[in-house]
N, C-alpha and C. Protein backbone atom coordinates (compact mmCIF):
# COMPACT_ATOMS: atom_id res chain seq x y z
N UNK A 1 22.09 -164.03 -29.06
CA UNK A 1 22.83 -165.14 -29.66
C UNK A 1 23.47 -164.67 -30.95
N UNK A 2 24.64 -164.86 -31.05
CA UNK A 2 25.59 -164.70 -32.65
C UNK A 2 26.19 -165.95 -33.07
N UNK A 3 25.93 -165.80 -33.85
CA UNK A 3 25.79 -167.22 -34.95
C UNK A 3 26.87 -166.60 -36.32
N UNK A 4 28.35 -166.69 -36.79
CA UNK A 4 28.72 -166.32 -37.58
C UNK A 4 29.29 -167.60 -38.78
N UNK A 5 28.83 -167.37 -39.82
CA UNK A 5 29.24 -168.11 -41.03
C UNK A 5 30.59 -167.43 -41.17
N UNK A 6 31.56 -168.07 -41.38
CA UNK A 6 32.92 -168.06 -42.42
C UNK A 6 33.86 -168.96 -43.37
N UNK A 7 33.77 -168.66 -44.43
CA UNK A 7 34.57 -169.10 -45.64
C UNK A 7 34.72 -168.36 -46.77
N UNK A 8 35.41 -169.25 -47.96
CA UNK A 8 36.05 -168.29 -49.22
C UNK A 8 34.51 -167.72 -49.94
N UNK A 9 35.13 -166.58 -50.78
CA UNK A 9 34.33 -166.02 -51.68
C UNK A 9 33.84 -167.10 -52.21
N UNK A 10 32.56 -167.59 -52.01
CA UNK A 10 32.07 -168.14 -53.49
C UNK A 10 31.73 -169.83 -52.57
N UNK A 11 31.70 -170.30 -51.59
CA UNK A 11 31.73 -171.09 -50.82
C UNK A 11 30.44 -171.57 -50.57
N UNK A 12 29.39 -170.52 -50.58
CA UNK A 12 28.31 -170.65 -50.21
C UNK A 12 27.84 -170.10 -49.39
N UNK A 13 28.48 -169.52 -48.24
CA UNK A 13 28.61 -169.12 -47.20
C UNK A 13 27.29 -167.74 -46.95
N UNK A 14 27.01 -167.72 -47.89
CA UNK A 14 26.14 -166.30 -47.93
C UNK A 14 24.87 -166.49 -47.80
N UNK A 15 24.56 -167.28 -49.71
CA UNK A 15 23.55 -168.46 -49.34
C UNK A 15 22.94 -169.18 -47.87
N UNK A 16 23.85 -169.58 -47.49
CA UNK A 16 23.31 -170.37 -46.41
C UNK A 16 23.13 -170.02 -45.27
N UNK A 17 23.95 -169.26 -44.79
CA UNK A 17 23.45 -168.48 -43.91
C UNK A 17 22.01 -167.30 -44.10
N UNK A 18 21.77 -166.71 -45.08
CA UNK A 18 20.98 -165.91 -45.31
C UNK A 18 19.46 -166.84 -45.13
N UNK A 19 19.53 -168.36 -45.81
CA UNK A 19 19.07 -169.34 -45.47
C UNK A 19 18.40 -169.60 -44.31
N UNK A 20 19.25 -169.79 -43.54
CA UNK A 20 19.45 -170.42 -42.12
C UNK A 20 18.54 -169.51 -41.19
N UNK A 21 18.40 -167.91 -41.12
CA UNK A 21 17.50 -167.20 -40.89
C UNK A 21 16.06 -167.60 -40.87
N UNK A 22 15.83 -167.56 -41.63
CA UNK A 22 14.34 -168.13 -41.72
C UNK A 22 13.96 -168.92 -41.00
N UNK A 23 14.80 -170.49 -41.35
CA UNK A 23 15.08 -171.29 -40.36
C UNK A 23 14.18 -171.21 -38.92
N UNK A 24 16.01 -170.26 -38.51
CA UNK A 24 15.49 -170.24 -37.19
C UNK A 24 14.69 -169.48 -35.93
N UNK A 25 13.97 -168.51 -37.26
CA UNK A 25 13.14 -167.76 -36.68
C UNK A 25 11.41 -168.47 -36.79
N UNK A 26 11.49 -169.55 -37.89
CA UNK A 26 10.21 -170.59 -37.80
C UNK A 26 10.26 -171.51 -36.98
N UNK A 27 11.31 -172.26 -36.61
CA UNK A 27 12.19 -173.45 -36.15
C UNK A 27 12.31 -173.90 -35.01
N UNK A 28 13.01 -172.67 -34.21
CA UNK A 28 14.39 -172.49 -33.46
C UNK A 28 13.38 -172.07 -32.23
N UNK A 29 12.46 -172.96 -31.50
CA UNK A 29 11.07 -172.08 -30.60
C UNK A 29 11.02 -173.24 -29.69
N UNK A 30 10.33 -173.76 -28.44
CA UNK A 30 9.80 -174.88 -27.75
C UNK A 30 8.68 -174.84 -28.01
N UNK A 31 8.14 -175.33 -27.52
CA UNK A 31 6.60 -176.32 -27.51
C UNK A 31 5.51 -174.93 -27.08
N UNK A 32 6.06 -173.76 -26.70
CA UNK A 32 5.35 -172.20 -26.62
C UNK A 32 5.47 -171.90 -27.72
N UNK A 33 6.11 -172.24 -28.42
CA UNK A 33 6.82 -171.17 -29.81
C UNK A 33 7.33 -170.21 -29.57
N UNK A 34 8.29 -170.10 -28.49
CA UNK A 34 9.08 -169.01 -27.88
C UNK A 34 10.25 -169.57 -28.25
N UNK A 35 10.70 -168.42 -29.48
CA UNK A 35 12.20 -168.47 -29.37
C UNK A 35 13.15 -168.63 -28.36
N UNK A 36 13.92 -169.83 -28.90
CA UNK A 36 14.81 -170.59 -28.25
C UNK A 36 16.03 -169.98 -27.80
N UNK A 37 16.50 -168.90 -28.39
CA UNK A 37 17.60 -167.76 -28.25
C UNK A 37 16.80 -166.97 -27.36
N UNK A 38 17.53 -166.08 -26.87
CA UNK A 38 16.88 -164.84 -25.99
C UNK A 38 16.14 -164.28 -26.59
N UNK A 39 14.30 -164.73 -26.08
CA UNK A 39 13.64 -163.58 -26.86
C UNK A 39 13.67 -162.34 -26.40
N UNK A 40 14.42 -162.02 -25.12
CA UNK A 40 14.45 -160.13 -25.52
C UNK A 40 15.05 -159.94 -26.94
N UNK A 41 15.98 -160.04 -27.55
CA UNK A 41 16.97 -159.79 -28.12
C UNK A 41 16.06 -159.66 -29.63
N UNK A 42 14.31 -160.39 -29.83
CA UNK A 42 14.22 -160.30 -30.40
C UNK A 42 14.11 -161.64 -31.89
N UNK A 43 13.64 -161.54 -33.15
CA UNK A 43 13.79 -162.56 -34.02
C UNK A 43 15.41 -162.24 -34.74
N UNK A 44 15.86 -163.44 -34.88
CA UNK A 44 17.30 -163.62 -35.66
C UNK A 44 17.33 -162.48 -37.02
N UNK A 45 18.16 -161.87 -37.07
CA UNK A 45 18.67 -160.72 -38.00
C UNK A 45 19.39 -161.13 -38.90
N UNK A 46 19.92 -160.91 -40.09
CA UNK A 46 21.13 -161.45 -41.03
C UNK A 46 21.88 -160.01 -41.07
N UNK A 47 23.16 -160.29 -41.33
CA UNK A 47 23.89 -158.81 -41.65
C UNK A 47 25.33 -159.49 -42.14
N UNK A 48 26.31 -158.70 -42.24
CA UNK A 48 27.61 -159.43 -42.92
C UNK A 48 28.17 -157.94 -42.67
N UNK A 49 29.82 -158.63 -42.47
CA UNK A 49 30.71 -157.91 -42.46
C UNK A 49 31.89 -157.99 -43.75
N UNK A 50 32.53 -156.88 -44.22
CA UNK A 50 32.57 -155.84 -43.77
C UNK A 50 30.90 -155.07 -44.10
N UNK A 51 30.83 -154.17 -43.50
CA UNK A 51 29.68 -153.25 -43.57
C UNK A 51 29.59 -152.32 -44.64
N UNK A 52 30.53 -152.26 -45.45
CA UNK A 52 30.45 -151.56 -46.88
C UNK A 52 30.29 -152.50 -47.89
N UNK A 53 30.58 -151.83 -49.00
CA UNK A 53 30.44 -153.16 -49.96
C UNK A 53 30.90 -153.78 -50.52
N UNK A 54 30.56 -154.78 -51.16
CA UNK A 54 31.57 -155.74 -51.82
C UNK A 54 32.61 -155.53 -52.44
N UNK A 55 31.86 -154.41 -53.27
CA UNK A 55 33.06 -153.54 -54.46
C UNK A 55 33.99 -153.45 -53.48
N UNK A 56 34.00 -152.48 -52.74
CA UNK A 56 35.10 -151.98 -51.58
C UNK A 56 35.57 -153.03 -51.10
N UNK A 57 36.01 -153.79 -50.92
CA UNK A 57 36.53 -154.59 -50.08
C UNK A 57 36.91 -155.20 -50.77
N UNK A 58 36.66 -155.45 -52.15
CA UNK A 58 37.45 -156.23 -52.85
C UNK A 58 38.82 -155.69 -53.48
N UNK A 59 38.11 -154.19 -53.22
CA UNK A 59 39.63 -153.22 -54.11
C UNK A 59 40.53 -153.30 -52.66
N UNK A 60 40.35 -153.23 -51.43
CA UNK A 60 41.10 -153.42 -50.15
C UNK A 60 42.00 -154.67 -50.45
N UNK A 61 41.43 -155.60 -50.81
CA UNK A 61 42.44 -157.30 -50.97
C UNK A 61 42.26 -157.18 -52.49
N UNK A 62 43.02 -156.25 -53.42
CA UNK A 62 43.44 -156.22 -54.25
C UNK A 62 44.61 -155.71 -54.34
N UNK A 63 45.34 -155.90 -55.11
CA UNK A 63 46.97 -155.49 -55.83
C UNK A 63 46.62 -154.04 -55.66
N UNK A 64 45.91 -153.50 -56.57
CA UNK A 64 45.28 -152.20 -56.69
C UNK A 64 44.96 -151.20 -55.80
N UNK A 65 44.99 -151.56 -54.82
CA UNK A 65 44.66 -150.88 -53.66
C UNK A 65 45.65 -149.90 -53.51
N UNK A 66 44.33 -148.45 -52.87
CA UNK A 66 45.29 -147.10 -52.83
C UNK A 66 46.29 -147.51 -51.49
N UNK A 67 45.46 -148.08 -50.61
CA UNK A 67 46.25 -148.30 -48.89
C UNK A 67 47.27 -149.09 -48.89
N UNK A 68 48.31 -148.87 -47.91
CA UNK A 68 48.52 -150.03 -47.13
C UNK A 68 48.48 -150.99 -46.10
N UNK A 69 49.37 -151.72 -46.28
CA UNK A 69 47.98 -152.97 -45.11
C UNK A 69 47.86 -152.49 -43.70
N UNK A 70 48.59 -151.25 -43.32
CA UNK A 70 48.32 -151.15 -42.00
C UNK A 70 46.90 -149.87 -42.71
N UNK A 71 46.64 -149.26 -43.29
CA UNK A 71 45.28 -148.63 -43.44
C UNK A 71 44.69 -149.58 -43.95
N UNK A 72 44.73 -150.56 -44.83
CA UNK A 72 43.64 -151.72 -44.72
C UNK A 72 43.20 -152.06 -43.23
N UNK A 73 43.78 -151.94 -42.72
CA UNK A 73 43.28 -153.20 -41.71
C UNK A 73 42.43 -151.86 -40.69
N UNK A 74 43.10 -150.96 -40.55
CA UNK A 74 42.46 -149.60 -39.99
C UNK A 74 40.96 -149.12 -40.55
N UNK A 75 40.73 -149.99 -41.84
CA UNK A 75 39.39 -149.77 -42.49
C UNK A 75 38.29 -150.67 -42.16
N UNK A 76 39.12 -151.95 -41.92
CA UNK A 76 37.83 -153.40 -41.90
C UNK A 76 37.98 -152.82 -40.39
N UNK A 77 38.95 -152.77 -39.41
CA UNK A 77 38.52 -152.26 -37.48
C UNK A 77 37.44 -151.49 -37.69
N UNK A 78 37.49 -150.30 -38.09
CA UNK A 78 36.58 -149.18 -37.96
C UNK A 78 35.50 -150.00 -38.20
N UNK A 79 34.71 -150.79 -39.66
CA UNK A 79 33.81 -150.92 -39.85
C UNK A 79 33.20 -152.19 -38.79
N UNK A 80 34.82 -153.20 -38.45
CA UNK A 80 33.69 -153.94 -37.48
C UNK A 80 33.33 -153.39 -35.99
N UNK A 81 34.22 -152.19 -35.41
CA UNK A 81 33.87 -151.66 -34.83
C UNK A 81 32.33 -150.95 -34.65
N UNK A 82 32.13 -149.89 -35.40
CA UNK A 82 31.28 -149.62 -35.47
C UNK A 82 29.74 -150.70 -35.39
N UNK A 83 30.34 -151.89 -35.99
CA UNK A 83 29.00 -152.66 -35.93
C UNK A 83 28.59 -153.93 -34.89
N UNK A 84 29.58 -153.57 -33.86
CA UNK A 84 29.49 -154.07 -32.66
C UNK A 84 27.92 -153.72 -31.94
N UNK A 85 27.44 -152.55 -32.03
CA UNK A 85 26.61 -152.06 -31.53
C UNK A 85 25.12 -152.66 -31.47
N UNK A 86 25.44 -153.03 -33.41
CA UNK A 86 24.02 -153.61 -34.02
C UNK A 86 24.14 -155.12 -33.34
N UNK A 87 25.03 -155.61 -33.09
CA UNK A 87 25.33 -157.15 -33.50
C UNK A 87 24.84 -157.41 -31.72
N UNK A 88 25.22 -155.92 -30.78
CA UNK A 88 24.72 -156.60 -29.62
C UNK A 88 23.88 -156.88 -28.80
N UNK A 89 22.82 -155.84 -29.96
CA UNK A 89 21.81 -155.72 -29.77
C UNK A 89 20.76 -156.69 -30.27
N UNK A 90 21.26 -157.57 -30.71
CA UNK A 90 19.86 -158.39 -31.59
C UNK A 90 20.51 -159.78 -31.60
N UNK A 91 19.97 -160.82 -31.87
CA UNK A 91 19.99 -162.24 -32.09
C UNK A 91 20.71 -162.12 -33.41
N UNK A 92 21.96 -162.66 -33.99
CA UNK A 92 22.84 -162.33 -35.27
C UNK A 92 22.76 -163.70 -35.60
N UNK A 93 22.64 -163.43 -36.89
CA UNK A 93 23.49 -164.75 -38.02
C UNK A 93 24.21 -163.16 -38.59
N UNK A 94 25.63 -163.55 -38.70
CA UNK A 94 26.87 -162.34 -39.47
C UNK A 94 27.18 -163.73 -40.19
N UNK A 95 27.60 -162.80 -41.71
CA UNK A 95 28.16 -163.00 -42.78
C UNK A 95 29.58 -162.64 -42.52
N UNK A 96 30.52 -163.68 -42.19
CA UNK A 96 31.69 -162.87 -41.89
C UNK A 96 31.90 -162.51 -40.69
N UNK A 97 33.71 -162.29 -40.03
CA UNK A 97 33.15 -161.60 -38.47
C UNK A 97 34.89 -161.72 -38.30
N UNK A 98 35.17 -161.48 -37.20
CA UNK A 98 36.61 -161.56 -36.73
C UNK A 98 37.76 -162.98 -37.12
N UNK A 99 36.64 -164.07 -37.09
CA UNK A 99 38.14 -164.47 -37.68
C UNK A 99 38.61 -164.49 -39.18
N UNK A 100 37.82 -164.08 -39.99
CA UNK A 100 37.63 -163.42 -41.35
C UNK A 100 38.89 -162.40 -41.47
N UNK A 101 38.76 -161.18 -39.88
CA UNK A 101 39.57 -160.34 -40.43
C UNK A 101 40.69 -161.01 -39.67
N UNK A 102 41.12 -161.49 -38.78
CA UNK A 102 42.75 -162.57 -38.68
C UNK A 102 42.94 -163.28 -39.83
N UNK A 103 42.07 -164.09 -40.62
CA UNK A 103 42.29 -165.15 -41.76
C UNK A 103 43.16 -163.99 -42.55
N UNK A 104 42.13 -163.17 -42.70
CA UNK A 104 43.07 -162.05 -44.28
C UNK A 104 43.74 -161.36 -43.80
N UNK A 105 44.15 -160.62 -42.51
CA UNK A 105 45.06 -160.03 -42.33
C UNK A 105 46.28 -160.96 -42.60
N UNK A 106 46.53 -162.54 -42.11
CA UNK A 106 47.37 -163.17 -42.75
C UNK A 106 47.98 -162.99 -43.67
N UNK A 107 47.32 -163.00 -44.46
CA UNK A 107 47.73 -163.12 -46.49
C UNK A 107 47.25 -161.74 -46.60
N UNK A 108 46.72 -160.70 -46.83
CA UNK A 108 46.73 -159.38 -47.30
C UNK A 108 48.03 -158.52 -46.13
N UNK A 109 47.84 -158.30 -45.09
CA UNK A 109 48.44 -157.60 -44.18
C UNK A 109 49.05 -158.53 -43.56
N UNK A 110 50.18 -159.34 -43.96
CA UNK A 110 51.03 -159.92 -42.91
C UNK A 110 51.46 -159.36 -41.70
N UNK A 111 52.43 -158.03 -42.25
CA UNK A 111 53.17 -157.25 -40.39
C UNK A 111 51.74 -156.76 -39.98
N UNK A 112 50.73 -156.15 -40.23
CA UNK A 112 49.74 -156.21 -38.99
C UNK A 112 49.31 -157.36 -38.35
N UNK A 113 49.50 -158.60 -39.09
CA UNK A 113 48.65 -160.09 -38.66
C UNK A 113 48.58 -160.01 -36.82
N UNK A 114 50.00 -160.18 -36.02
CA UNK A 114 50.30 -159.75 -34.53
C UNK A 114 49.27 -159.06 -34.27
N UNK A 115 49.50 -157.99 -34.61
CA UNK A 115 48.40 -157.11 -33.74
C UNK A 115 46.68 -157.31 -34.17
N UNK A 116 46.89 -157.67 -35.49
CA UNK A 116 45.17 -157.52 -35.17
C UNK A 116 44.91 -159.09 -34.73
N UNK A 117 45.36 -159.70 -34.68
CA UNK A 117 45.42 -161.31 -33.44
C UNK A 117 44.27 -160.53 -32.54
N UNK A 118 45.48 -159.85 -32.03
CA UNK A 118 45.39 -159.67 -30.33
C UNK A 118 43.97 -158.70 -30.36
N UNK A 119 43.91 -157.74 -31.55
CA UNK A 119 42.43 -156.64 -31.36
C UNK A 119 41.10 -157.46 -31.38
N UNK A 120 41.18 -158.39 -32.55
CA UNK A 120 40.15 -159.21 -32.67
C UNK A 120 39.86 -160.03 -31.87
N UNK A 121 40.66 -160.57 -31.24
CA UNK A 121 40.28 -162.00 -30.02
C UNK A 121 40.60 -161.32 -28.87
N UNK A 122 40.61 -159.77 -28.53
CA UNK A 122 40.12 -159.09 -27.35
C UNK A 122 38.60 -159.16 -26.72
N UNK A 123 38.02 -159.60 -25.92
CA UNK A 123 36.63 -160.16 -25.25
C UNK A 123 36.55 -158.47 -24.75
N UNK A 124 37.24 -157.33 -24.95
CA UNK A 124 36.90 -156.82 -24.11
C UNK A 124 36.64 -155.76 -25.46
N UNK A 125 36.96 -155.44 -26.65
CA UNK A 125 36.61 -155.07 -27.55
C UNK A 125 35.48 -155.83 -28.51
N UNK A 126 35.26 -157.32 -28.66
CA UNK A 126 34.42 -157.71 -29.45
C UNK A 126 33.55 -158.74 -28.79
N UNK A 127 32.40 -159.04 -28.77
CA UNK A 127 31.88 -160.03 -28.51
C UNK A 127 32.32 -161.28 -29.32
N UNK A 128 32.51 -162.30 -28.53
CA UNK A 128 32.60 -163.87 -29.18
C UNK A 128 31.22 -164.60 -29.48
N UNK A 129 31.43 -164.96 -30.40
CA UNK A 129 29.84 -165.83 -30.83
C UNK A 129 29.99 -166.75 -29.95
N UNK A 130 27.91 -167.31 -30.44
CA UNK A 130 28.12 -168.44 -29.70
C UNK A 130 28.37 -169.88 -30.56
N UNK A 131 28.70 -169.27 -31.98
CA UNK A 131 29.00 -170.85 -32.69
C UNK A 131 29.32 -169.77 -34.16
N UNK A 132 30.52 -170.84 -34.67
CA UNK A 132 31.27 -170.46 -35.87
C UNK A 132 30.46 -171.57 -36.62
N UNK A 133 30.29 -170.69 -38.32
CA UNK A 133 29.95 -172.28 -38.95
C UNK A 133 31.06 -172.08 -40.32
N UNK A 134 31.78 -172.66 -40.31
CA UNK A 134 32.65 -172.97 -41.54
C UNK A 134 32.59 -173.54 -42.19
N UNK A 135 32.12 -172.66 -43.66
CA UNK A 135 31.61 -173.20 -44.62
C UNK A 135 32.92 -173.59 -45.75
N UNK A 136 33.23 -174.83 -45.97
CA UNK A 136 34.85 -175.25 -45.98
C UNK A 136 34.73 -175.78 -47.20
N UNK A 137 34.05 -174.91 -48.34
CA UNK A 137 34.08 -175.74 -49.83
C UNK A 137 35.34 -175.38 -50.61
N UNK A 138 35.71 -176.70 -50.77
CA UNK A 138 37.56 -176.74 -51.61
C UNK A 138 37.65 -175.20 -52.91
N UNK A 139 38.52 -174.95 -52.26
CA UNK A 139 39.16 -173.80 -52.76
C UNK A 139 38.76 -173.53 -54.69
N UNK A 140 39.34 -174.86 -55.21
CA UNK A 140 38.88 -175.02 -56.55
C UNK A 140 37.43 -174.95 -56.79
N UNK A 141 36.59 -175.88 -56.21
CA UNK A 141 34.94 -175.34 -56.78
C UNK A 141 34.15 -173.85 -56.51
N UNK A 142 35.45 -173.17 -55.66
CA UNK A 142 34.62 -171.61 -55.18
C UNK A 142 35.37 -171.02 -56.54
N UNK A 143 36.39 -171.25 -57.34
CA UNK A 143 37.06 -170.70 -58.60
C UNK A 143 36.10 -171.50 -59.71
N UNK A 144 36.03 -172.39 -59.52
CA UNK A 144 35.05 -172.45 -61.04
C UNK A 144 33.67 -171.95 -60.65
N UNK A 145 32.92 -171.70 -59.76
CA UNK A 145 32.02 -170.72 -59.92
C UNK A 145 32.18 -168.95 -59.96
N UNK A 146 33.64 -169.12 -59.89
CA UNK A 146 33.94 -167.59 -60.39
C UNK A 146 35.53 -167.67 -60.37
N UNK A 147 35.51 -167.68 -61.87
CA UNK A 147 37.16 -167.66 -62.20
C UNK A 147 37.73 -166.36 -62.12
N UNK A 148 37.21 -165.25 -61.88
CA UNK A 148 37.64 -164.00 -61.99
C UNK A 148 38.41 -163.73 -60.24
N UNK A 149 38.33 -165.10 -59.84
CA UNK A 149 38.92 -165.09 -58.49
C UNK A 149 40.23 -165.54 -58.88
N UNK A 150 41.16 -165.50 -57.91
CA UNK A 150 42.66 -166.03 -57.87
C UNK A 150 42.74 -167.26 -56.98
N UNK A 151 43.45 -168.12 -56.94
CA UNK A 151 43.16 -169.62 -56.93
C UNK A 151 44.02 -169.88 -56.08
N UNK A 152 45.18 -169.30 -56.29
CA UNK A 152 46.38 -169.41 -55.03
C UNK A 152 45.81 -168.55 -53.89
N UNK A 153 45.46 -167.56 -54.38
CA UNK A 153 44.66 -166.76 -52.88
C UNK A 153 43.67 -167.65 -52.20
N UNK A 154 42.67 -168.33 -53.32
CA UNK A 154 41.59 -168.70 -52.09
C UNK A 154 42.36 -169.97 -51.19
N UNK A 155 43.46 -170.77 -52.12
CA UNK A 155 44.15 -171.87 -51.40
C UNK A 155 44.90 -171.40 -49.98
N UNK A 156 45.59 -170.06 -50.38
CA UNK A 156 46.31 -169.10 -49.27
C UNK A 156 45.33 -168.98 -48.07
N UNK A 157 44.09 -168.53 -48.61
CA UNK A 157 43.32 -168.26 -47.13
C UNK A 157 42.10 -168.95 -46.29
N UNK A 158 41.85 -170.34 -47.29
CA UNK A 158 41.55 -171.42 -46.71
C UNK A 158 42.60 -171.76 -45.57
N UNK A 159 44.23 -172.01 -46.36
CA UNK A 159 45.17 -172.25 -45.05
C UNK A 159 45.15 -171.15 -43.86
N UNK A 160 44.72 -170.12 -44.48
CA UNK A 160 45.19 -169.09 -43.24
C UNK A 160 44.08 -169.46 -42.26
N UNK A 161 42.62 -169.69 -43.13
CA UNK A 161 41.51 -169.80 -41.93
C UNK A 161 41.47 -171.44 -40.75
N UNK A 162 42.24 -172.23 -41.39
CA UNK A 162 42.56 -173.78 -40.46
C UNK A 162 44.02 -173.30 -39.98
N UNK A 163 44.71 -172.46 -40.24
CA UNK A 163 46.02 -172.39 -38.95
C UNK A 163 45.76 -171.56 -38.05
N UNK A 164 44.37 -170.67 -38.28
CA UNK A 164 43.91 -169.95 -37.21
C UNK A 164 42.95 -170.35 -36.17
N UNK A 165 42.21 -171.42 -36.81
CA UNK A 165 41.25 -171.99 -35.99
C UNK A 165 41.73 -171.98 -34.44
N UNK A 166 42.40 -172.73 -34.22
CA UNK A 166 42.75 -172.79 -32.35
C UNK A 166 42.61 -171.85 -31.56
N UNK A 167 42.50 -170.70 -32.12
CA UNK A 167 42.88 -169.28 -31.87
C UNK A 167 40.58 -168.95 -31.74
N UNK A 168 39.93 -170.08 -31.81
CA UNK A 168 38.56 -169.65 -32.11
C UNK A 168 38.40 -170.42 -30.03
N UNK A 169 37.34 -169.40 -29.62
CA UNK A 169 37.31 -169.82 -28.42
C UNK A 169 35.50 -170.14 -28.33
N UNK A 170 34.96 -170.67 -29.69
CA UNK A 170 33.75 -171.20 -29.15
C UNK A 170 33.40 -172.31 -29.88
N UNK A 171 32.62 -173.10 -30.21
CA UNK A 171 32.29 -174.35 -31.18
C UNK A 171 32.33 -173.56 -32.60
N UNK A 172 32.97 -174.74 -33.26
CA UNK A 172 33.04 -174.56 -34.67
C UNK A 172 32.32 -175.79 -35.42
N UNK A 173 31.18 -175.40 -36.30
CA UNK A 173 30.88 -176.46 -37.05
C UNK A 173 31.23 -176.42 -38.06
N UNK A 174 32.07 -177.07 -39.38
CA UNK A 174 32.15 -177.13 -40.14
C UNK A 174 31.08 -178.15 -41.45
N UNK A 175 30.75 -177.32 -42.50
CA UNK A 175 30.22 -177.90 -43.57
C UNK A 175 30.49 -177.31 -45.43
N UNK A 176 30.29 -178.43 -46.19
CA UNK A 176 30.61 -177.97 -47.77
C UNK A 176 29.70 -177.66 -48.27
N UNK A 177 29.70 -176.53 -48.73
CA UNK A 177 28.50 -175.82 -49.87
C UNK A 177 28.06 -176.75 -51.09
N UNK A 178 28.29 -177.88 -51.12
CA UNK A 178 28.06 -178.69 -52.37
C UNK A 178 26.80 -179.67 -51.98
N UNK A 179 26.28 -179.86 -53.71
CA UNK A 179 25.23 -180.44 -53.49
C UNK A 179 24.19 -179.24 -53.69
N UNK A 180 24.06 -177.80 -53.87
CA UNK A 180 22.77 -177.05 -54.34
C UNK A 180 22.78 -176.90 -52.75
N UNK A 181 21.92 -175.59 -53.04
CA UNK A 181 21.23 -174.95 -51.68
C UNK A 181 20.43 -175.60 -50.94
N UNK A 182 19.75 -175.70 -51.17
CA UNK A 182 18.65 -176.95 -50.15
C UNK A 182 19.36 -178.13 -49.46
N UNK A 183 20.12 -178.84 -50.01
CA UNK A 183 20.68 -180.13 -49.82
C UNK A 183 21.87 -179.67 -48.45
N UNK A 184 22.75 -178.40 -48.76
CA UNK A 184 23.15 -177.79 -48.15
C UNK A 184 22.55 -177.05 -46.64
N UNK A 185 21.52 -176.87 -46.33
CA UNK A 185 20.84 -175.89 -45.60
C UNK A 185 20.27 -177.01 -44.56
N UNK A 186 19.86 -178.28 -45.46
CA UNK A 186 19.12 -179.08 -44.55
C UNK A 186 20.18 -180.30 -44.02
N UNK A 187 21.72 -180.39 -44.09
CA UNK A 187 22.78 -180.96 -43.81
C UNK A 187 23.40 -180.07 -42.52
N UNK A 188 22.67 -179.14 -42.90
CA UNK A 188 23.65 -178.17 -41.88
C UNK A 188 22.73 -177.88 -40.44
N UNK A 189 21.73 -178.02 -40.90
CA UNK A 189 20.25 -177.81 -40.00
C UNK A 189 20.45 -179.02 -38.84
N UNK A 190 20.73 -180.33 -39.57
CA UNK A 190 21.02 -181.56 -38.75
C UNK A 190 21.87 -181.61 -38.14
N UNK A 191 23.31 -180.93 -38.50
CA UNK A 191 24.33 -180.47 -37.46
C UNK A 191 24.21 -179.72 -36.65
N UNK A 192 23.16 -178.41 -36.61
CA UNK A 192 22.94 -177.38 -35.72
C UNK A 192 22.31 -178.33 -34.76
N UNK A 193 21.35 -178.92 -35.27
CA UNK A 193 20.25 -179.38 -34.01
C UNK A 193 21.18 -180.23 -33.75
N UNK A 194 21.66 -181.35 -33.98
CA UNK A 194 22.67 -181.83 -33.19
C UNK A 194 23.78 -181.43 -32.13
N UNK A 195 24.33 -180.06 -32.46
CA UNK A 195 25.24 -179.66 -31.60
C UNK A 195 24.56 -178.76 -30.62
N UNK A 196 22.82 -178.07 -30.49
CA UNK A 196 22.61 -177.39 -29.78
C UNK A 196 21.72 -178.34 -28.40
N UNK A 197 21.92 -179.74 -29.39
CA UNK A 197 21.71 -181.20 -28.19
C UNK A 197 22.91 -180.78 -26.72
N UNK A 198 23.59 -181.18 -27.57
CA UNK A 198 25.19 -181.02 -26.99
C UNK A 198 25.34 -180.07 -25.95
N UNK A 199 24.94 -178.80 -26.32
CA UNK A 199 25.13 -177.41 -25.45
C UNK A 199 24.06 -177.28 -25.03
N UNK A 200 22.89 -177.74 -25.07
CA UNK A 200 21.52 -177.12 -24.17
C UNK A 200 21.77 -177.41 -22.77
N UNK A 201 21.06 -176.68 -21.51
CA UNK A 201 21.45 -177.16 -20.27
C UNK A 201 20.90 -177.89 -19.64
């Protein structure tokens, strides 16, 4: 089972998902206490993409950057490439994930945007989760918890991540990081169990 969180820097998105783990490795069981996801696969993992680090990736969607956007985008492939492997092997909550890299190829790499469309929402290159959670806190409260962000950007790629949505081929839940962590985790908990009402067979 893959379970991917996506939204802006500073959204919450990290938090809560990192959260949500625990969760549903105490939680997420029947009346055996057998995990409810495939227990071959194992207890739920956390990981995030890109697979380097923050630093890096921030100098990638910076002005500053040595590349251009067609080697940007040749940098985030490789790394989510490569981590296809881990992700298919185990029960995932990802930090981040493919439509992350369509959202920013938008606004960082426009002339690649086309093509990495088509790389990322290839079924035959990436696995599709089985649920997006979009963590959709207004652009402005992810800047006042860190003004050292740009404000038109996060507004830019909030829009980029809702004109891409349609383009998502599995359930999307959306929720706002507001309200503190807890208040957050256990709002979102009530939507999970609600929507895995929905999809159980």
């Amino acid at each position: 089972m893959l379970i991917v969180f996506e939204g802006l820097d500073r959204s919450g998105k990290t938090s809560l998902s990192s959260a949500f783990v625990p969760w549903l490795n105490n939680e997420y069981r029947d009346e055996e206490g057998v995990l409810l996801a495939d227990p071959h696969f194992g207890e739920f993992t956390w990981t995030k993409e890109p697979t380097f680090s923050t630093e890096e990736a921030d100098l990638l969607n910076s002005a500053d950057s040595p590349l251009n956007e067609y080697q940007r985008e040749r940098v985030f492939f490789e790394s989510r490439w490569r981590h296809q492997e881990f992700i298919t092997a185990r029960n995932i909550v990802c930090d981040r994930y493919i439509w992350t890299g369509v959202a920013y190829a938008k606004v960082y790499s426009p002339h690649c945007f086309g093509f990495a469309k088509e790389l990322y929402f290839s079924e035959n290159l990436f696995v599709t989760p089985d649920l997006y959670v979009f963590v959709d806190t207004p652009p402005e409260v992810c800047f006042d918890r860190d003004p050292t962000l740009d404000l038109d950007r996060l507004i830019a790629l909030r829009e980029a991540y809702l004109s891409t949505k349609d383009l998502i081929r599995c359930p999307v839940l959306t929720v706002q990081g507001l309200g503190g962590e807890e208040r957050t985790l256990q709002r979102f908990v009530s939507a999970f169990k609600e929507h895995q009402k929905k999809v159980a067979p």
